[in-house]
PDB file of N, CA and C in Angstrom:
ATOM      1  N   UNK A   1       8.555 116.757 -38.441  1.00  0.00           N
ATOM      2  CA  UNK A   1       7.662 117.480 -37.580  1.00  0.00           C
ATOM      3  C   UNK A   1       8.355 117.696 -36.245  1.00  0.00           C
ATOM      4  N   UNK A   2       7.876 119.100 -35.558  1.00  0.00           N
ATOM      5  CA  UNK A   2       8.258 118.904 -34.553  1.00  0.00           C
ATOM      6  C   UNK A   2       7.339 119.305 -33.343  1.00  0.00           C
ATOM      7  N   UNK A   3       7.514 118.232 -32.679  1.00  0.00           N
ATOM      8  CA  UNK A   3       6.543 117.869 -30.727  1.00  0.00           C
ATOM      9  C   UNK A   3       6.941 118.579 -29.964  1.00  0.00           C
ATOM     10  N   UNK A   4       6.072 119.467 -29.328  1.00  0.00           N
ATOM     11  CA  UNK A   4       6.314 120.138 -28.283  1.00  0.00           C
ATOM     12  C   UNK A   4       4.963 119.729 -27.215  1.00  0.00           C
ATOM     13  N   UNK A   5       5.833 119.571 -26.118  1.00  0.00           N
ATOM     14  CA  UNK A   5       4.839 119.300 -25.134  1.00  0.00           C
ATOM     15  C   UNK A   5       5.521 119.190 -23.571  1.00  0.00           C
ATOM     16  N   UNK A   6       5.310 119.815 -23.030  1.00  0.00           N
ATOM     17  CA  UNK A   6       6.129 119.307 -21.587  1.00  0.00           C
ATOM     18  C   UNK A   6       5.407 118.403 -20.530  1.00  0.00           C
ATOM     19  N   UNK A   7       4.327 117.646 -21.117  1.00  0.00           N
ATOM     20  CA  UNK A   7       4.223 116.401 -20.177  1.00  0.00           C
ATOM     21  C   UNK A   7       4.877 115.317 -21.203  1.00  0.00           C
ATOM     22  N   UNK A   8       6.055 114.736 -20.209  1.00  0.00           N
ATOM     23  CA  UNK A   8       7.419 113.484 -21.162  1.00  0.00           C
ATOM     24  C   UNK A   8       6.211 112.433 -21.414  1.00  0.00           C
ATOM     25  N   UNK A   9       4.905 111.496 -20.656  1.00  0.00           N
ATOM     26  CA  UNK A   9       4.190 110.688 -21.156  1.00  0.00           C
ATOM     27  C   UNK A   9       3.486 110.649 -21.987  1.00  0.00           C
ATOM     28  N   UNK A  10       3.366 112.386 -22.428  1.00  0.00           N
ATOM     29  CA  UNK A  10       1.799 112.644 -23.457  1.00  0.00           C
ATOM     30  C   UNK A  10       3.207 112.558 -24.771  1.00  0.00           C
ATOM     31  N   UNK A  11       3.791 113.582 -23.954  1.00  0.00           N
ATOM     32  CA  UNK A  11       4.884 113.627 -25.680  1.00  0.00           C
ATOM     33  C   UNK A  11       5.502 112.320 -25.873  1.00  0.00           C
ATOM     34  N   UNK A  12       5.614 111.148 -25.111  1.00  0.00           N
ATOM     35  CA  UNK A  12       6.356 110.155 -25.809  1.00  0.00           C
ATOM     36  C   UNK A  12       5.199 109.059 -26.579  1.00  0.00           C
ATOM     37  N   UNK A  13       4.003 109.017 -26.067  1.00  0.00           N
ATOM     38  CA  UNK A  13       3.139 108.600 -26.460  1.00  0.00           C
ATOM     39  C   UNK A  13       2.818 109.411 -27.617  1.00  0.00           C
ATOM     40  N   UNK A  14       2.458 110.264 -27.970  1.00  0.00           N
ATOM     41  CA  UNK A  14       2.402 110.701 -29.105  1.00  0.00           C
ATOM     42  C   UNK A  14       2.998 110.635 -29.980  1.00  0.00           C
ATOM     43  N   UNK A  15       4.510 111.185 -29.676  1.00  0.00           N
ATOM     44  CA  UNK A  15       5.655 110.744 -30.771  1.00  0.00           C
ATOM     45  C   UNK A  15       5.551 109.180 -31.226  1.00  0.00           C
ATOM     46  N   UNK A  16       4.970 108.210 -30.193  1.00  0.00           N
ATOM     47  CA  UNK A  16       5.028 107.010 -31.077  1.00  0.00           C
ATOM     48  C   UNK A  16       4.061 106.560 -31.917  1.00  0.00           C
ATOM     49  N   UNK A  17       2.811 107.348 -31.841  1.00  0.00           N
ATOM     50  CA  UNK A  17       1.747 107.266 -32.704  1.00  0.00           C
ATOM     51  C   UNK A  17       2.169 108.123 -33.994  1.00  0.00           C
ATOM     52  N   UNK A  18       2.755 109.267 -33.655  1.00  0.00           N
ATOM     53  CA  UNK A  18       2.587 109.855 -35.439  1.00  0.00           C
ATOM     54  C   UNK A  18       3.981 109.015 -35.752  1.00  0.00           C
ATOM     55  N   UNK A  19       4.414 108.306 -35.027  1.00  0.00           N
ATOM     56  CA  UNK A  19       5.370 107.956 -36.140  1.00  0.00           C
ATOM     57  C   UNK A  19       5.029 106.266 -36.678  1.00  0.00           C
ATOM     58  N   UNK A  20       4.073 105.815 -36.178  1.00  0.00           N
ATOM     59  CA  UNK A  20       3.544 104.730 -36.184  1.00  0.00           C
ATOM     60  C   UNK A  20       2.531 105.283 -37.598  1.00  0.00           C
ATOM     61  N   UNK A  21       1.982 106.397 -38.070  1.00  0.00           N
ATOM     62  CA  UNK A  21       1.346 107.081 -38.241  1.00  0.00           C
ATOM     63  C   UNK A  21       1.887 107.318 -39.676  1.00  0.00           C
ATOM     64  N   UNK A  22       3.039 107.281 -39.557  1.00  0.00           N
ATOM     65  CA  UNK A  22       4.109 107.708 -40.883  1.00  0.00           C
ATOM     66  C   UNK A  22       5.104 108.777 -40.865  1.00  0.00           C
ATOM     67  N   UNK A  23       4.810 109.239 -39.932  1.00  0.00           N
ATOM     68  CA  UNK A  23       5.390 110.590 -39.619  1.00  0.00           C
ATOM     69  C   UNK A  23       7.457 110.974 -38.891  1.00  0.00           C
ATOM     70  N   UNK A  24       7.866 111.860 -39.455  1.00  0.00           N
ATOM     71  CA  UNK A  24       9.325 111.802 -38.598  1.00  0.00           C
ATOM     72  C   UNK A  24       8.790 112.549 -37.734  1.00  0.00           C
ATOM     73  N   UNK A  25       9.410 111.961 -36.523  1.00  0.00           N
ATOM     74  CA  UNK A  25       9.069 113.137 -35.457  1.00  0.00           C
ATOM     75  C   UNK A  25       9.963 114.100 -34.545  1.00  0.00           C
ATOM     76  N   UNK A  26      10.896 115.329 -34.406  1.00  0.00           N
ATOM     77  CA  UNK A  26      11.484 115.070 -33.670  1.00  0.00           C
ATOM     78  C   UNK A  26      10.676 115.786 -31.588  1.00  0.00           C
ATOM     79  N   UNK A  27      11.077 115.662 -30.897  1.00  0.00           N
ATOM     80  CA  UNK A  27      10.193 116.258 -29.820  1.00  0.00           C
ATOM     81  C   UNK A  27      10.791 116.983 -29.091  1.00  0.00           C
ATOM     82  N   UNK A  28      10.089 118.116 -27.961  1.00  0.00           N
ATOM     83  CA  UNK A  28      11.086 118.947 -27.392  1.00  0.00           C
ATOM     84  C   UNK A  28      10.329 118.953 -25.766  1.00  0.00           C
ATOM     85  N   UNK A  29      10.551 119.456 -25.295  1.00  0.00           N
ATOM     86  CA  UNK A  29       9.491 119.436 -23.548  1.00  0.00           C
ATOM     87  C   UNK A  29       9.658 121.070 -23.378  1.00  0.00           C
ATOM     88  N   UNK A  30       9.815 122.230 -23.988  1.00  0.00           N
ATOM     89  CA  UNK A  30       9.478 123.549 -23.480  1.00  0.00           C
ATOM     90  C   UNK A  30       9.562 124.168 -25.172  1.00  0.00           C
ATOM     91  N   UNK A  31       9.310 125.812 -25.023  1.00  0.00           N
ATOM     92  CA  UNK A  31       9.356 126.497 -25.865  1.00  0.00           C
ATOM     93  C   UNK A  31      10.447 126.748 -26.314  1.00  0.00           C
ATOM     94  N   UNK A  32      11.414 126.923 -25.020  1.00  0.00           N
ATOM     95  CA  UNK A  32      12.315 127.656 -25.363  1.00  0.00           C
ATOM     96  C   UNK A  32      13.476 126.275 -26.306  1.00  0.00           C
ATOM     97  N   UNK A  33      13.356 125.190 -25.741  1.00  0.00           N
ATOM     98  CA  UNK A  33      13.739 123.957 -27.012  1.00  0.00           C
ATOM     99  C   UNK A  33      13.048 123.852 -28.271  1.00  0.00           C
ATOM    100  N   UNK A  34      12.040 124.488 -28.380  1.00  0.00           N
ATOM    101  CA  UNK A  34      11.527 124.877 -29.517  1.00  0.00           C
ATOM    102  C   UNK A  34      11.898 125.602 -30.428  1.00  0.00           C
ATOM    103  N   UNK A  35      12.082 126.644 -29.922  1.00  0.00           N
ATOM    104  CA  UNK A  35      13.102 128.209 -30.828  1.00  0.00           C
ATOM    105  C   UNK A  35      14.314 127.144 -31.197  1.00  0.00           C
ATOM    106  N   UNK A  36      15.170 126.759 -29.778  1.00  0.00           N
ATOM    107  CA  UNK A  36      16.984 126.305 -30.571  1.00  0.00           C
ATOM    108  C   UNK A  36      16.633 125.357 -31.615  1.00  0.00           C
ATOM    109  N   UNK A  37      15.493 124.013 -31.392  1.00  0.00           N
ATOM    110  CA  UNK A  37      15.649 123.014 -32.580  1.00  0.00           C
ATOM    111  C   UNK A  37      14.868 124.006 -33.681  1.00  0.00           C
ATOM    112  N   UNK A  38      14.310 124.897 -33.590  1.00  0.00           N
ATOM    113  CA  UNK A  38      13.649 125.361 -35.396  1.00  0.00           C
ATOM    114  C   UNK A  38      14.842 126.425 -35.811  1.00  0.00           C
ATOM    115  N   UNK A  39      15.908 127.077 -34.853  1.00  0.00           N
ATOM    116  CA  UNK A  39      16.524 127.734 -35.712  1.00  0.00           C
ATOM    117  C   UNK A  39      17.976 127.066 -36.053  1.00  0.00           C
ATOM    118  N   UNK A  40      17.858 125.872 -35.646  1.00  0.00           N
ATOM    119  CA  UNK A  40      19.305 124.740 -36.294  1.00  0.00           C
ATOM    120  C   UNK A  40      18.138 124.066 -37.238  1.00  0.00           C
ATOM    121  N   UNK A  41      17.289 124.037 -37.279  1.00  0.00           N
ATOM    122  CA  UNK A  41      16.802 122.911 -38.403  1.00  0.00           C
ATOM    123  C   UNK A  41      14.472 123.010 -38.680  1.00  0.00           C
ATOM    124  N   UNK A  42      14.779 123.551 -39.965  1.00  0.00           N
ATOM    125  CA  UNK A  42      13.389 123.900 -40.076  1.00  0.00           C
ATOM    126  C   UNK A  42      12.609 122.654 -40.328  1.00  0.00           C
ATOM    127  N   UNK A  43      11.257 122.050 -39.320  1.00  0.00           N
ATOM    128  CA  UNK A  43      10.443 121.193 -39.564  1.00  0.00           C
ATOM    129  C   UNK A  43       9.291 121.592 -40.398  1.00  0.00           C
ATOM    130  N   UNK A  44       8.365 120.442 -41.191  1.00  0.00           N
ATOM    131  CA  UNK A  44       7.763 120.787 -42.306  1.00  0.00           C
ATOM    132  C   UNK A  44       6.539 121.338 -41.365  1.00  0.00           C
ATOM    133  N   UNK A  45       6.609 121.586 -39.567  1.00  0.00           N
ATOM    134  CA  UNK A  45       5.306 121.497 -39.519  1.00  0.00           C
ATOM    135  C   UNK A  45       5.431 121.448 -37.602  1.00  0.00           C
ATOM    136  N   UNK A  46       4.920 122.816 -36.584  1.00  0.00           N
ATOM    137  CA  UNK A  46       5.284 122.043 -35.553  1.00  0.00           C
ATOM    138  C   UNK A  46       3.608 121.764 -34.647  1.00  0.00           C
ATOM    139  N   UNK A  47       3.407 121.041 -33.936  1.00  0.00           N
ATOM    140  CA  UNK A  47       2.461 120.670 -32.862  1.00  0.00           C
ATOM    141  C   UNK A  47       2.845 120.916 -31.748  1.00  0.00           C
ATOM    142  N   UNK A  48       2.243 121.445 -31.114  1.00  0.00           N
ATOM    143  CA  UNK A  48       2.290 121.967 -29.981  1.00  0.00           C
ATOM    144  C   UNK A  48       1.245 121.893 -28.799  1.00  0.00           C
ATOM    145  N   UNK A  49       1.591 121.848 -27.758  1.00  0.00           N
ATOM    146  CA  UNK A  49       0.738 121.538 -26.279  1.00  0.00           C
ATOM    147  C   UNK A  49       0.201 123.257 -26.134  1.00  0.00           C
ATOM    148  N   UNK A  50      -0.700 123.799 -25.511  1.00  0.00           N
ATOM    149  CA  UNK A  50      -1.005 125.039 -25.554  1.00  0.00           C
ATOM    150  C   UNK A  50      -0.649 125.577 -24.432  1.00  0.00           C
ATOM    151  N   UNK A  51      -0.597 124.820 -23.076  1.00  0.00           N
ATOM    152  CA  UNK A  51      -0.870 125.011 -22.062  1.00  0.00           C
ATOM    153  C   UNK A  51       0.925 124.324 -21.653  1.00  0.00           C
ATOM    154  N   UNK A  52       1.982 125.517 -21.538  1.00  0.00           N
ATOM    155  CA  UNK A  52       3.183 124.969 -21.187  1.00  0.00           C
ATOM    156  C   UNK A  52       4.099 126.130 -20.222  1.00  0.00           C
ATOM    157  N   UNK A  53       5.241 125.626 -19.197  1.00  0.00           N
ATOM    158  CA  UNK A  53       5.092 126.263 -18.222  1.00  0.00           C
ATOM    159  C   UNK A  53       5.836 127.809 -18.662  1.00  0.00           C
ATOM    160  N   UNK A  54       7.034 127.232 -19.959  1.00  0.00           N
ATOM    161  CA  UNK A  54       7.510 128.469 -20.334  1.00  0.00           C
ATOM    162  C   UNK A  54       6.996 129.387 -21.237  1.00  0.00           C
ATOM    163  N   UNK A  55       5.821 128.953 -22.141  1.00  0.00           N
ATOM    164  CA  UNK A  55       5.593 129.693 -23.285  1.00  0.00           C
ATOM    165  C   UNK A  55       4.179 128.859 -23.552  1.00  0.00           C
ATOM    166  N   UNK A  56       3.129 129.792 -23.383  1.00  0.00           N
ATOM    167  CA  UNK A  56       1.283 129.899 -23.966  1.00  0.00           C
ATOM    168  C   UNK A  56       2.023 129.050 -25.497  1.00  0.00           C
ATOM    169  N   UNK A  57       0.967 128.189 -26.152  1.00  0.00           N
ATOM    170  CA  UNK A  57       1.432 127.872 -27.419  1.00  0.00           C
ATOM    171  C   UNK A  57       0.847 128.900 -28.555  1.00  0.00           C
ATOM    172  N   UNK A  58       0.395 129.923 -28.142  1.00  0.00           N
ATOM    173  CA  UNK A  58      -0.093 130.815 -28.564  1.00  0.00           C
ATOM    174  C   UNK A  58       1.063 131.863 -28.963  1.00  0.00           C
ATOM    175  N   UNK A  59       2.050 131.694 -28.112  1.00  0.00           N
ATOM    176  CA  UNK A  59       2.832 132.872 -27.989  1.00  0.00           C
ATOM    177  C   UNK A  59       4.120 132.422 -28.682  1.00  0.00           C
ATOM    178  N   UNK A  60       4.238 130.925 -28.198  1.00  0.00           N
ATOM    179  CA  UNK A  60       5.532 130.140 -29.387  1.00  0.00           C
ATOM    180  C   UNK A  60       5.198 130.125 -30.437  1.00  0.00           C
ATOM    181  N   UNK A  61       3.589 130.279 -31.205  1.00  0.00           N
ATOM    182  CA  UNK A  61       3.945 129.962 -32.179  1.00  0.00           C
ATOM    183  C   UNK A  61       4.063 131.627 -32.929  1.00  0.00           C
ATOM    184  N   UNK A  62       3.709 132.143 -32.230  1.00  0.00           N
ATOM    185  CA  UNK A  62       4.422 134.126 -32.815  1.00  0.00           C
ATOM    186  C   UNK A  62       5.826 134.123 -32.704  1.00  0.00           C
ATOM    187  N   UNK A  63       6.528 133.261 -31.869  1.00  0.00           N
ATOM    188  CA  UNK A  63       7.912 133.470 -31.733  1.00  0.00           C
ATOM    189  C   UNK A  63       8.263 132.852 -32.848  1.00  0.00           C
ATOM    190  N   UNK A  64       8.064 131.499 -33.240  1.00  0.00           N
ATOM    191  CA  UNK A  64       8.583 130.644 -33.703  1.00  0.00           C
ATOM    192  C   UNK A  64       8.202 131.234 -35.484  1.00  0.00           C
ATOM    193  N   UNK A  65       6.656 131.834 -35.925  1.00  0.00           N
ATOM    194  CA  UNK A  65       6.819 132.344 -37.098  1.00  0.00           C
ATOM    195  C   UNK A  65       7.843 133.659 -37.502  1.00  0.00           C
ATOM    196  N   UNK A  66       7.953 134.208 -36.106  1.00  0.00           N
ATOM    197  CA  UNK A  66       8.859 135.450 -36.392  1.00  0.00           C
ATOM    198  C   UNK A  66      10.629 134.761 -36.874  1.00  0.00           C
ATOM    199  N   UNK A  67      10.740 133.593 -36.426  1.00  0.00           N
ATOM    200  CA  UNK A  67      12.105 132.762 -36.984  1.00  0.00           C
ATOM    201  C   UNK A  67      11.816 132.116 -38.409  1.00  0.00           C
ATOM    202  N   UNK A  68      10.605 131.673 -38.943  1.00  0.00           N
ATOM    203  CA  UNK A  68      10.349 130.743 -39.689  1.00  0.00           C
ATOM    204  C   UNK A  68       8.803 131.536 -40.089  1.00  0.00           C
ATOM    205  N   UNK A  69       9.187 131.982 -40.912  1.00  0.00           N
ATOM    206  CA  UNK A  69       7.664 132.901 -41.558  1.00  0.00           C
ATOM    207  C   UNK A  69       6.715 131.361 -42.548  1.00  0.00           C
ATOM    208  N   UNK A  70       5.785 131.474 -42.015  1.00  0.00           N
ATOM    209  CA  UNK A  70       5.000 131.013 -42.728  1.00  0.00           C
ATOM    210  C   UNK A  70       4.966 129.389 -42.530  1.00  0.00           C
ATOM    211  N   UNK A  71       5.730 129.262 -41.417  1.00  0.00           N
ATOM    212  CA  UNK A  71       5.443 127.782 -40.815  1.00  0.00           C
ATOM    213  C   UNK A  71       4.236 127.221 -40.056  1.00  0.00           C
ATOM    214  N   UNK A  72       3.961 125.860 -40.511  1.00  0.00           N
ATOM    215  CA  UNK A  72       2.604 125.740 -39.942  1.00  0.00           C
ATOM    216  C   UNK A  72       2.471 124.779 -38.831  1.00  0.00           C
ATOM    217  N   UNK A  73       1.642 125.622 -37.978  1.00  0.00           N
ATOM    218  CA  UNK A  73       2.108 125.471 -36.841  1.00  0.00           C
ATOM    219  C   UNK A  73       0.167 124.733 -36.174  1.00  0.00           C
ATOM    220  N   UNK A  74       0.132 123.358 -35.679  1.00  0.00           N
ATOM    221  CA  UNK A  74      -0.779 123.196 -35.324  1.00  0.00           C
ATOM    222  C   UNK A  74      -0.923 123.159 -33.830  1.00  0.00           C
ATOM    223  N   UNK A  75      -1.747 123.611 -32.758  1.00  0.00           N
ATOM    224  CA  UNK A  75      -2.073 123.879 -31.097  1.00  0.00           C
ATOM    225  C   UNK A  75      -2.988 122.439 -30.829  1.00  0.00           C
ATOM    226  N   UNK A  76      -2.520 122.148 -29.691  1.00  0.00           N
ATOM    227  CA  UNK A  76      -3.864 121.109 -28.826  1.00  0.00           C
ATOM    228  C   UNK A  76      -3.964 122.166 -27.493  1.00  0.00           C
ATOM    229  N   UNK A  77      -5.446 122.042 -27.425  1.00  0.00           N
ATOM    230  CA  UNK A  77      -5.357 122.462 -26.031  1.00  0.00           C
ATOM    231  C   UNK A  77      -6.592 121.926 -24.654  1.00  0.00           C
ATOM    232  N   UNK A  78      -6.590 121.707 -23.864  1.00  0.00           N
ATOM    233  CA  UNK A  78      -7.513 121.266 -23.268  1.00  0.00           C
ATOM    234  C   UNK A  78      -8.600 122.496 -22.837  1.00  0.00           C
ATOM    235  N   UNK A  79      -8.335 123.546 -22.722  1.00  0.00           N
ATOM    236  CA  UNK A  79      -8.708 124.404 -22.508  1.00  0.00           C
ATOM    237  C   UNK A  79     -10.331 124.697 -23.207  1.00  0.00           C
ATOM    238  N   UNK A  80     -11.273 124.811 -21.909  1.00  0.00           N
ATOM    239  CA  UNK A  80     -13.016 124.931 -22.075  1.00  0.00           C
ATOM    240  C   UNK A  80     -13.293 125.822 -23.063  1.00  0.00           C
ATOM    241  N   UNK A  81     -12.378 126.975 -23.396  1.00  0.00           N
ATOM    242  CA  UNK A  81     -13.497 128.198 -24.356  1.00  0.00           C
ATOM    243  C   UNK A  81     -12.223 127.910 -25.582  1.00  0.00           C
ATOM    244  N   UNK A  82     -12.729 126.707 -26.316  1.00  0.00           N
ATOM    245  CA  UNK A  82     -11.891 126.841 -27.596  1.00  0.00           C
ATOM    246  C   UNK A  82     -11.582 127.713 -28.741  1.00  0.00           C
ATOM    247  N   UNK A  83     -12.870 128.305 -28.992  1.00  0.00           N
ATOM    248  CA  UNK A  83     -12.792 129.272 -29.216  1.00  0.00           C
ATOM    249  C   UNK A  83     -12.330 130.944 -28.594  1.00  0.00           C
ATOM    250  N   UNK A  84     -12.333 131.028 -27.829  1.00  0.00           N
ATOM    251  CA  UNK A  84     -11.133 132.203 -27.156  1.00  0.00           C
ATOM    252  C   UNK A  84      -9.618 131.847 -27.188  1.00  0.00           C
ATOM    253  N   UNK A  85      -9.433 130.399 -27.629  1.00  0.00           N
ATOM    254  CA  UNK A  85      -8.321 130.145 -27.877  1.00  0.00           C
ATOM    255  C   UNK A  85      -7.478 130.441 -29.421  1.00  0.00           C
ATOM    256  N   UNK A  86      -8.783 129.995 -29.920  1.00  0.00           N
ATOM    257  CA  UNK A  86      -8.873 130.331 -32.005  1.00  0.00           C
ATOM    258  C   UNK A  86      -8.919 131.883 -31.689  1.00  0.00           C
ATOM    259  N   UNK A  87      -9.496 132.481 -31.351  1.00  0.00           N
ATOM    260  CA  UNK A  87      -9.683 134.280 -31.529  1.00  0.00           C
ATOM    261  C   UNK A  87      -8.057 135.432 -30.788  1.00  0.00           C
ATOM    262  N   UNK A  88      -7.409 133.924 -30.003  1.00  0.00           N
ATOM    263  CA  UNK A  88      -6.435 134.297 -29.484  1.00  0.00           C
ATOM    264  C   UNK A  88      -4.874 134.356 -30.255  1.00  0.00           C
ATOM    265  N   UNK A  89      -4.743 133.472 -30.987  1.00  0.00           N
ATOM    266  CA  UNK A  89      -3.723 132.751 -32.290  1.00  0.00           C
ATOM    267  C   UNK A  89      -4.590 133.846 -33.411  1.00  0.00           C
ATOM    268  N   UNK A  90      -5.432 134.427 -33.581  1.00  0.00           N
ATOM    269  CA  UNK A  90      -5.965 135.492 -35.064  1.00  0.00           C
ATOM    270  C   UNK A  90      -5.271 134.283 -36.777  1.00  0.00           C
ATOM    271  N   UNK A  91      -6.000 133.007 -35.982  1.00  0.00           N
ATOM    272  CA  UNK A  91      -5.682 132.394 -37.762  1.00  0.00           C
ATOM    273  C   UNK A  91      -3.835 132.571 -37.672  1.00  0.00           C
ATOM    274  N   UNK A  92      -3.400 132.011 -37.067  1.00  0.00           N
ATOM    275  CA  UNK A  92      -1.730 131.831 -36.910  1.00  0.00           C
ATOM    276  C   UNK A  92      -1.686 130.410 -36.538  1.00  0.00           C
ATOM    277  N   UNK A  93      -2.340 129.642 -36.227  1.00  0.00           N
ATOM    278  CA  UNK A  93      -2.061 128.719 -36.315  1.00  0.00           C
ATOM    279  C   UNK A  93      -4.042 127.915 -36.239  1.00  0.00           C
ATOM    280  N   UNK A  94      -3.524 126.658 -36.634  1.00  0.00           N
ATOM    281  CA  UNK A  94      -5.070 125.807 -36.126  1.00  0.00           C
ATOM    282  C   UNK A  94      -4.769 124.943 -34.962  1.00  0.00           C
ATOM    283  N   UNK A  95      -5.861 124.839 -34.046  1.00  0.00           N
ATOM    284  CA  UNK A  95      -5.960 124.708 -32.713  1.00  0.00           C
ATOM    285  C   UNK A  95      -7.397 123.310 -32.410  1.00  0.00           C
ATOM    286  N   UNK A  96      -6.683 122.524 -31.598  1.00  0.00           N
ATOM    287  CA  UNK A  96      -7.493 121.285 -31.888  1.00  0.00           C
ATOM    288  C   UNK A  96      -7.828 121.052 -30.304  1.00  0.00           C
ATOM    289  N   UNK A  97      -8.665 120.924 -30.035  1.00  0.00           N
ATOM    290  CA  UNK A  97      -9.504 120.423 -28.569  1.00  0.00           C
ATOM    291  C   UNK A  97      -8.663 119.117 -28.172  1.00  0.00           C
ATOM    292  N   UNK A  98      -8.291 119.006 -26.928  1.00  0.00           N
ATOM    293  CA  UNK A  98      -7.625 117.570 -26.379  1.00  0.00           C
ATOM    294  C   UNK A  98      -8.811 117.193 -25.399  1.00  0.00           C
ATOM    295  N   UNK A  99      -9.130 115.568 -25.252  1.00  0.00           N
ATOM    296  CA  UNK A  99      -8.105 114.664 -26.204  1.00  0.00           C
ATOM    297  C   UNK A  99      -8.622 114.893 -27.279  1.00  0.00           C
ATOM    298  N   UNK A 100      -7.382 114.198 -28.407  1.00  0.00           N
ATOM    299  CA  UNK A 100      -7.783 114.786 -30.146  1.00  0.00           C
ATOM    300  C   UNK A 100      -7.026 112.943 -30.419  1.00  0.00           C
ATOM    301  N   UNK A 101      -8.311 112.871 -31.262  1.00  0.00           N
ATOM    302  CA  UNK A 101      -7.966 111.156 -31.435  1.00  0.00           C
ATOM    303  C   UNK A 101      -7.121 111.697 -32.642  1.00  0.00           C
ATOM    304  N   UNK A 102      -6.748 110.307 -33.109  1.00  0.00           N
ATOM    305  CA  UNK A 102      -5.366 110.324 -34.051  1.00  0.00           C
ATOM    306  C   UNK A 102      -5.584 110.624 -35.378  1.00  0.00           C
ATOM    307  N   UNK A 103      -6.737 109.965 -35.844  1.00  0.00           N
ATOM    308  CA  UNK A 103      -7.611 110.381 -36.881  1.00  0.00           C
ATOM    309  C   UNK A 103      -7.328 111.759 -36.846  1.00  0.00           C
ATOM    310  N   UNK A 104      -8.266 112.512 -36.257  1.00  0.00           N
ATOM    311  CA  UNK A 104      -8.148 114.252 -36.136  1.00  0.00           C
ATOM    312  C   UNK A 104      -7.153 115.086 -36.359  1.00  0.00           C
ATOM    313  N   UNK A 105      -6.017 114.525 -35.388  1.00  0.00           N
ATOM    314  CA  UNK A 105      -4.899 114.837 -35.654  1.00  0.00           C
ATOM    315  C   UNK A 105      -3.904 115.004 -36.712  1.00  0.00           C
ATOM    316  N   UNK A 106      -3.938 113.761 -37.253  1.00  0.00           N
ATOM    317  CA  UNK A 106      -3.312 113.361 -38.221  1.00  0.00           C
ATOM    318  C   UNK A 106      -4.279 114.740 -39.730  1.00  0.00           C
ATOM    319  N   UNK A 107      -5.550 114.242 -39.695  1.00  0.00           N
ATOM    320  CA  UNK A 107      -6.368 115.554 -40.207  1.00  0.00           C
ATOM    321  C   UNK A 107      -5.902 117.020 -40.512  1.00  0.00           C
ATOM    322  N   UNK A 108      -5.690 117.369 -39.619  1.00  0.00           N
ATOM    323  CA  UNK A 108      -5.138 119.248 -39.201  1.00  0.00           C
ATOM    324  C   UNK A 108      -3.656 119.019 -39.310  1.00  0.00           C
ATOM    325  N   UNK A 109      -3.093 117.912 -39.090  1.00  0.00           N
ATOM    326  CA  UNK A 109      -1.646 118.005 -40.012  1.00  0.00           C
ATOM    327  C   UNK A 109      -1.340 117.958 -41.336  1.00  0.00           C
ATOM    328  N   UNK A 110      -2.418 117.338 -41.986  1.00  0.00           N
ATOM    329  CA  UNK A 110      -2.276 116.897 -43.373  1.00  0.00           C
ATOM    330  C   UNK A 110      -2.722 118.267 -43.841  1.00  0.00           C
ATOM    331  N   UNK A 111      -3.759 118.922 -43.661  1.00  0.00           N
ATOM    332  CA  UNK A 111      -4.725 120.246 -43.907  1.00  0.00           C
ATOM    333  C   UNK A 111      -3.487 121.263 -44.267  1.00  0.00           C
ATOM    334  N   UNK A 112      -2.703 121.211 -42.993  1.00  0.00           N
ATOM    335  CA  UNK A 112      -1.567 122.354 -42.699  1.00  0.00           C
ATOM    336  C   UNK A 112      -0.546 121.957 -43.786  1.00  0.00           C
ATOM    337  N   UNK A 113      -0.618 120.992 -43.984  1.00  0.00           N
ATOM    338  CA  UNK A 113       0.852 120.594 -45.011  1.00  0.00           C
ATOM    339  C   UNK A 113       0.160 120.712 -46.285  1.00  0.00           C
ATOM    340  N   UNK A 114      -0.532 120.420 -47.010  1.00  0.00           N
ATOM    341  CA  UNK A 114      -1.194 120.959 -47.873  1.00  0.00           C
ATOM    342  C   UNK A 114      -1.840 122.002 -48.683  1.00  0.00           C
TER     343      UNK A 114
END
């Protein structure tokens, strides 16, 4: 899997739960480390922060399917109108309200890999 998030405490904390979790993880802190690690090496699956300074996770994950068609790509976002966020991605990716306990998480990853 791969972590995207550009706050280093949320993403290192996280990375140690999904991998506590079962999960490989690798992590990145912008979009644009996003594109170089998926086009040296395709993950089964990426997560993503929504709200990042170089790239909407809305918009990485159009970049990132235009490299990797049909990769599944799950969003957190803190953001109040969650739904304007779902109507914003048009079903390109699934998009999870933060905070998103681990349970949940782990949930919409398994969903996506499946």
């Amino acid at each position: 899997m791969l972590l995207v998030d550009d706050d280093a405490s949320l993403r290192e904390v996280m990375t140690h739960l999904l991998v506590d979790a079962g999960y490989s993880v690798a992590s990145v802190s912008s979009g644009f480390e996003a594109i170089e690690s998926i086009r040296q090496r395709a993950p089964d699956i990426v997560v993503s922060d929504c709200a990042m300074g170089d790239f909407s996770g809305v918009a990485l994950s159009r970049v990132l399917r235009e490299i990797r068609p049909g990769l599944p790509i799950l969003l957190l976002t803190g953001h109040a109108d969650l739904e304007s966020v779902r109507a914003e991605c048009q079903a390109d990716a699934v998009v999870l309200h933060k905070p998103v306990s681990l349970q949940c998480l782990v949930e919409g990853i398994e969903a996506l890999l499946h």
